[in-house]
N, C-alpha and C. Protein backbone atom coordinates (compact mmCIF):
# COMPACT_ATOMS: atom_id res chain seq x y z
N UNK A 1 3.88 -1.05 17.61
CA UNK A 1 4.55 -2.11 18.36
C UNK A 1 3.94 -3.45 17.99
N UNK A 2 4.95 -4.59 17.53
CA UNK A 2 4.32 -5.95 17.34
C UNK A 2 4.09 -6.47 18.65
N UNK A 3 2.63 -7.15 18.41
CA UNK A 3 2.52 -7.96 19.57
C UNK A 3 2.24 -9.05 19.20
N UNK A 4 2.52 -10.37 19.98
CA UNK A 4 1.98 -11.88 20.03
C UNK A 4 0.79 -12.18 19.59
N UNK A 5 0.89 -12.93 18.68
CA UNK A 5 -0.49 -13.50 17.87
C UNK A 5 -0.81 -14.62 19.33
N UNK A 6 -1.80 -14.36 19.32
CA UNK A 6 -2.46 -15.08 20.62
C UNK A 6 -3.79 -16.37 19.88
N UNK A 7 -3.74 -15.95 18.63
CA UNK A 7 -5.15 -17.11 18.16
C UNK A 7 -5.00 -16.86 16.62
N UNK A 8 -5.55 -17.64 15.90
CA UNK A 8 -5.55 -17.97 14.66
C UNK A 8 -6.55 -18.67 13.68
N UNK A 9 -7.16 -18.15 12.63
CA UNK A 9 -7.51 -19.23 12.28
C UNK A 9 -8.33 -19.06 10.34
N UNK A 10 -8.34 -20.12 9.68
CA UNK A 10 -8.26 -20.30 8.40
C UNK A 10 -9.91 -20.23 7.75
N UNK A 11 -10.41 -19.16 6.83
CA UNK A 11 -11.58 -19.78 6.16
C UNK A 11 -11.62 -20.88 5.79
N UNK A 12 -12.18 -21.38 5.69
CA UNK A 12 -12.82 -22.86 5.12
C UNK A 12 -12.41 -22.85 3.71
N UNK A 13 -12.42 -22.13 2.50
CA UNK A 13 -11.81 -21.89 1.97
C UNK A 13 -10.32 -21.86 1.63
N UNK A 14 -9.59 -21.38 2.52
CA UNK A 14 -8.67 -21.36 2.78
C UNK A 14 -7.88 -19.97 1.70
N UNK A 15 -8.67 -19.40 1.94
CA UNK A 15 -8.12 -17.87 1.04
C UNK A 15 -7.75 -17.21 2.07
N UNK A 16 -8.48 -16.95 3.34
CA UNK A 16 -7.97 -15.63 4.35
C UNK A 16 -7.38 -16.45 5.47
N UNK A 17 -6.56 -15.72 6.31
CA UNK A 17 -6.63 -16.00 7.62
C UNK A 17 -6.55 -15.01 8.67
N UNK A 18 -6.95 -15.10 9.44
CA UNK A 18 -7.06 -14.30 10.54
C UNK A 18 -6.37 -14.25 12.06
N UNK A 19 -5.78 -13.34 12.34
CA UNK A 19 -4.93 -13.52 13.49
C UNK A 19 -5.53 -12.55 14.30
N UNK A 20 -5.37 -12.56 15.99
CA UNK A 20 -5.64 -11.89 16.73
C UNK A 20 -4.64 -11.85 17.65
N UNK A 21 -4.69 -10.90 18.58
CA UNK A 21 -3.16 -10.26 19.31
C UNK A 21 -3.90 -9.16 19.97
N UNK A 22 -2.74 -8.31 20.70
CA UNK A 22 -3.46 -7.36 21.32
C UNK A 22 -4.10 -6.19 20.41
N UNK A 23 -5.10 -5.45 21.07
CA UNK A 23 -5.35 -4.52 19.76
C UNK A 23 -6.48 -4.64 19.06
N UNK A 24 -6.42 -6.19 18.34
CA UNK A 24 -7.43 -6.57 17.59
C UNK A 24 -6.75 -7.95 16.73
N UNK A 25 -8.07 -7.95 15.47
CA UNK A 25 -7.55 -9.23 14.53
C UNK A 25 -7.10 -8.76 13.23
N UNK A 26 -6.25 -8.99 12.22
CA UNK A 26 -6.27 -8.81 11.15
C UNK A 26 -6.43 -9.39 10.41
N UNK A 27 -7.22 -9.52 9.22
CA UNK A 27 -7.42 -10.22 8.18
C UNK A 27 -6.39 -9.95 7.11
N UNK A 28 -6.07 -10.92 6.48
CA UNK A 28 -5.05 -11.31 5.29
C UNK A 28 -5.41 -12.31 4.29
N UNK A 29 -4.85 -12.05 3.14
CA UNK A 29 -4.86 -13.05 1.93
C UNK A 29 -4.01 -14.03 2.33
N UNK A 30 -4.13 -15.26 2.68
CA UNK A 30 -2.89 -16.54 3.10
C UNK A 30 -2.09 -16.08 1.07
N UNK A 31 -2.45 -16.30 0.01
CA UNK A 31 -1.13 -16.20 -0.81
C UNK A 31 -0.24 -15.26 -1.10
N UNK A 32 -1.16 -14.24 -0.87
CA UNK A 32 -0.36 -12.68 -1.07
C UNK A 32 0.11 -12.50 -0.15
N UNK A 33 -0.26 -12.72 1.44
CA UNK A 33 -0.14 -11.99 2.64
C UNK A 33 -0.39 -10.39 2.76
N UNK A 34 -1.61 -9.96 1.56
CA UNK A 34 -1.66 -8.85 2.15
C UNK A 34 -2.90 -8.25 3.05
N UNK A 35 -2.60 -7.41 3.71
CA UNK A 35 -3.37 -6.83 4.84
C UNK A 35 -4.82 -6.49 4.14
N UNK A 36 -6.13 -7.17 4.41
CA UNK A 36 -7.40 -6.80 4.06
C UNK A 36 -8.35 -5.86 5.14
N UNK A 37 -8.06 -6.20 5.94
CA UNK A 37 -8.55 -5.25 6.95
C UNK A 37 -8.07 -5.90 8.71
N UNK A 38 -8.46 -4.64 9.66
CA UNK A 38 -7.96 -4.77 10.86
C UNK A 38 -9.04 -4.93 11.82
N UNK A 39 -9.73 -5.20 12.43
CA UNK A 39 -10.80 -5.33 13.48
C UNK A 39 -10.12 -5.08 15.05
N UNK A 40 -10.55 -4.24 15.31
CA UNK A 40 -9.83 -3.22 16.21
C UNK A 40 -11.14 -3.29 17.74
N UNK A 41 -10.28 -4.13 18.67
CA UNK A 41 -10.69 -3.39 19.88
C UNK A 41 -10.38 -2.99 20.88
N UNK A 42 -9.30 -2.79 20.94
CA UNK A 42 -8.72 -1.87 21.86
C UNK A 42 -8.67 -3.40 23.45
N UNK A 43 -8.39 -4.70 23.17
CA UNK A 43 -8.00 -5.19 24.03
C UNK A 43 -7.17 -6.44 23.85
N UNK A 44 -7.04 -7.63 24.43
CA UNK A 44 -6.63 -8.56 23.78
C UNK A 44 -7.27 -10.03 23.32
N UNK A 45 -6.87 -9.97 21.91
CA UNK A 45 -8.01 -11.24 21.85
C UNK A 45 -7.10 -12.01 22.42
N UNK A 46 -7.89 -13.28 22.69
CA UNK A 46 -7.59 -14.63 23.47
C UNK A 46 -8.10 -15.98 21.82
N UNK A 47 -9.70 -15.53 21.31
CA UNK A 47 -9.69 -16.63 20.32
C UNK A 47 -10.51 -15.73 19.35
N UNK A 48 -10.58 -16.58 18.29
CA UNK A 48 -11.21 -16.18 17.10
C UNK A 48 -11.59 -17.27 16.66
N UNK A 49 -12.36 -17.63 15.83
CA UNK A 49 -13.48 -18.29 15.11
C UNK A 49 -14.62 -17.61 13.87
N UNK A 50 -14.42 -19.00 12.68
CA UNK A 50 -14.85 -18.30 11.37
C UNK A 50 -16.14 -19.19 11.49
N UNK A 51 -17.10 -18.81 10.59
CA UNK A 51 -18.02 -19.16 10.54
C UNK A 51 -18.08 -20.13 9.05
N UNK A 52 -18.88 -21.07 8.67
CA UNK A 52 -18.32 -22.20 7.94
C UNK A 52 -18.56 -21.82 6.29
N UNK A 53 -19.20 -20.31 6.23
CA UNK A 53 -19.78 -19.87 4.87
C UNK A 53 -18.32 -18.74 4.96
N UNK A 54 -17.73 -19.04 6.03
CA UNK A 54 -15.76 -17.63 6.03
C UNK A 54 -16.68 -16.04 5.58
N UNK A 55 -18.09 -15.71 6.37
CA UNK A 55 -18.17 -14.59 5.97
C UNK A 55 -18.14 -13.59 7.26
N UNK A 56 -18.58 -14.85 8.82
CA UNK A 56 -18.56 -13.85 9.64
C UNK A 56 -17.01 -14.63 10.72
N UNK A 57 -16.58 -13.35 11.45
CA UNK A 57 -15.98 -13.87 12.08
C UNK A 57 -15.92 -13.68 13.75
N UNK A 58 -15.94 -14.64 14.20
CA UNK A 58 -16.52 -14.05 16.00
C UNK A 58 -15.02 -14.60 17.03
N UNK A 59 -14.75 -12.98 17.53
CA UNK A 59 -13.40 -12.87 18.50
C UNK A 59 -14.16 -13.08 20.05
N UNK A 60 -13.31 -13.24 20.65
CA UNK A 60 -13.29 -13.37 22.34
C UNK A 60 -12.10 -12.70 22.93
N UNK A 61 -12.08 -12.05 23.98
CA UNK A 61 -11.40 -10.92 24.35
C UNK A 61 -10.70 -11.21 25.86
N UNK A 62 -9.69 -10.65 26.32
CA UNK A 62 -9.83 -10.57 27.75
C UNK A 62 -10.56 -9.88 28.48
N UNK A 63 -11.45 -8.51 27.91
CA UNK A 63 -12.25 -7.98 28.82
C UNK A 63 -13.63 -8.92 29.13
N UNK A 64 -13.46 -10.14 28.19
CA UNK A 64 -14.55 -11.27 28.27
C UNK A 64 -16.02 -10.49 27.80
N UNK A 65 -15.46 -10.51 26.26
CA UNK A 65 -16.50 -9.98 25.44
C UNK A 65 -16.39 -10.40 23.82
N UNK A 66 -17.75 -10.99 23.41
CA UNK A 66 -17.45 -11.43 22.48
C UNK A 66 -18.59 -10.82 21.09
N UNK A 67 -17.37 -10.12 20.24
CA UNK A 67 -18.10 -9.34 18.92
C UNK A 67 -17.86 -10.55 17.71
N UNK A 68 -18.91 -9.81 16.90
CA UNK A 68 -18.78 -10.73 15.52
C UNK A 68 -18.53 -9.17 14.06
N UNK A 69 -17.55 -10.18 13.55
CA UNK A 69 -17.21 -8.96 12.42
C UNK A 69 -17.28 -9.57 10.86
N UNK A 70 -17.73 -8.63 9.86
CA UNK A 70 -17.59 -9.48 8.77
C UNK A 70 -16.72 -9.56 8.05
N UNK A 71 -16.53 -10.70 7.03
CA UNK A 71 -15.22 -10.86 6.65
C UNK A 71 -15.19 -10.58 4.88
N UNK A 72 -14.72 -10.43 4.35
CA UNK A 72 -13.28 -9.84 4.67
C UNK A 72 -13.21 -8.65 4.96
N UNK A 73 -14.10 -7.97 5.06
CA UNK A 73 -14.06 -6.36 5.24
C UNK A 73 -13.79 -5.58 6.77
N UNK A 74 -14.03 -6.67 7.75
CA UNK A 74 -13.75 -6.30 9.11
C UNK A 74 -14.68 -5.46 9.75
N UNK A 75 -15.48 -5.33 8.87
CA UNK A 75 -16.76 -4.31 9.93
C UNK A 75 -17.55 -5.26 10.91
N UNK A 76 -17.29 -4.08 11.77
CA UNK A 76 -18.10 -4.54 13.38
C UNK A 76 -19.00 -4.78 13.11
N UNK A 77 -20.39 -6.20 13.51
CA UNK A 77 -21.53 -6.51 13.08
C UNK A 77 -21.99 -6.63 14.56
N UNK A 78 -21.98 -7.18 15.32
CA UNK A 78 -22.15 -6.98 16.80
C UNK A 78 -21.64 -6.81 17.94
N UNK A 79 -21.55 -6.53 19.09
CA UNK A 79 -20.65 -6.61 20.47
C UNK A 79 -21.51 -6.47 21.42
N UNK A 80 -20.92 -6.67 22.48
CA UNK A 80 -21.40 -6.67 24.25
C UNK A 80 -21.93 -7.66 24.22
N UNK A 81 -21.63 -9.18 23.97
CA UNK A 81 -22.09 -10.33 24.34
C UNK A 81 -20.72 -10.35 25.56
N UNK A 82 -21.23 -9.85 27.23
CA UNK A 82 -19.82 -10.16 27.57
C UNK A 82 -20.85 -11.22 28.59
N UNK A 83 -19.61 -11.95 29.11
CA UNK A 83 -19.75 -13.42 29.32
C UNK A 83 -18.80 -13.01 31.66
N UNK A 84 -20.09 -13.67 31.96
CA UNK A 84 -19.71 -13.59 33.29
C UNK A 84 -19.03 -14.74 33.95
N UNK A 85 -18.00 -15.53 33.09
CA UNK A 85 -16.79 -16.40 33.54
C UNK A 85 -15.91 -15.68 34.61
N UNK A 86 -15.17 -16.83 35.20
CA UNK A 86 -13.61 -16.29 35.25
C UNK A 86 -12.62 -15.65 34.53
N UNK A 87 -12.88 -16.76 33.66
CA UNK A 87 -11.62 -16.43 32.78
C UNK A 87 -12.26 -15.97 31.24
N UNK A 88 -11.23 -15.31 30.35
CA UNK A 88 -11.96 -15.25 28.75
C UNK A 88 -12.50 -15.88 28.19
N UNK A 89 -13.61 -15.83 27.02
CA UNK A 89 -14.45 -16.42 26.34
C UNK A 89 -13.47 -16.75 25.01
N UNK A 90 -14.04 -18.71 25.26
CA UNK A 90 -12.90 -18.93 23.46
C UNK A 90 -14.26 -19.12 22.81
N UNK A 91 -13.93 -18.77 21.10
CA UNK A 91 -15.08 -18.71 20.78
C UNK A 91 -15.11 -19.95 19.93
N UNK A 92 -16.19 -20.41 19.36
CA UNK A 92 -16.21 -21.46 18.13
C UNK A 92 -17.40 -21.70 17.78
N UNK A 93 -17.57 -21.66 16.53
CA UNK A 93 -18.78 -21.69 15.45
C UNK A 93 -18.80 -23.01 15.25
N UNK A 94 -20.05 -23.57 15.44
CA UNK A 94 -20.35 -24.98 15.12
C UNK A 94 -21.57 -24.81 14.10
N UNK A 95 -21.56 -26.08 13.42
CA UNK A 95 -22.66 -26.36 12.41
C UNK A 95 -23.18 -27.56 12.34
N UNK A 96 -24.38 -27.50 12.54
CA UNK A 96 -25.44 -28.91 12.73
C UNK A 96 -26.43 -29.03 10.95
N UNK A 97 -26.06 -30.36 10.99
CA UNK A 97 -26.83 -30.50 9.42
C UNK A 97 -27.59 -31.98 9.73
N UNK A 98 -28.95 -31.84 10.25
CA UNK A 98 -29.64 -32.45 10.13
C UNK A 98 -29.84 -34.01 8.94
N UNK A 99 -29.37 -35.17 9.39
CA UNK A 99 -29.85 -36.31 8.29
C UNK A 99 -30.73 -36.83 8.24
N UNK A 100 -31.18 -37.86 7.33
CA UNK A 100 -32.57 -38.42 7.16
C UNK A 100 -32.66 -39.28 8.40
N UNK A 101 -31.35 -39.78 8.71
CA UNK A 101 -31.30 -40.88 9.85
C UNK A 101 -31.61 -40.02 11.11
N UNK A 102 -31.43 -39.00 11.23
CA UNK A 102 -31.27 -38.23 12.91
C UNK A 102 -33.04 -37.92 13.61
């Protein structure tokens, strides 16, 4: 059964992208569009977020739990970061680069 892409989002690169929906995320080639792997958890993501080297990628869930998987291969690298909000965890990878001025 198709379900609603609920989040999205592009390596830095811009070779893969990644969608999430119920179920899990799938990874894809943006030129080919073909299927590289599936990251599967059995709930619904809400967000996704790549990391700025596009190797890891970290979902947020409605059971308000947030795993990190690697990319492109989709293997599970961590889980049970769950988060005692209300509502779901959005996720996003930030990067700090220190200057001479800071």
């Amino acid at each position: 059964k198709e379900s609603m892409v609920q989040a999205i989002a592009f390596t830095p690169d811009s070779r893969l992208v990644v969608s999430g929906a119920e179920g899990g995320a799938v990874v894809r080639e943006v030129e080919s569009g073909r299927e590289l792997a599936q990251c599967l958890t059995g709930t619904k993501l809400l967000s996704v977020a790549i990391s700025p080297d596009g190797r890891t990628l970290a979902t947020g869930d409605d059971a308000r739990e947030i795993r990190f998987w690697e990319l492109p291969t989709g293997r599970e690298l961590a889980r049970n970061f769950r988060i005692n909000l209300p509502d779901a965890p959005a996720v996003a990878i930030l990067t700090y680069h220190r200057t001479k001025d800071a």
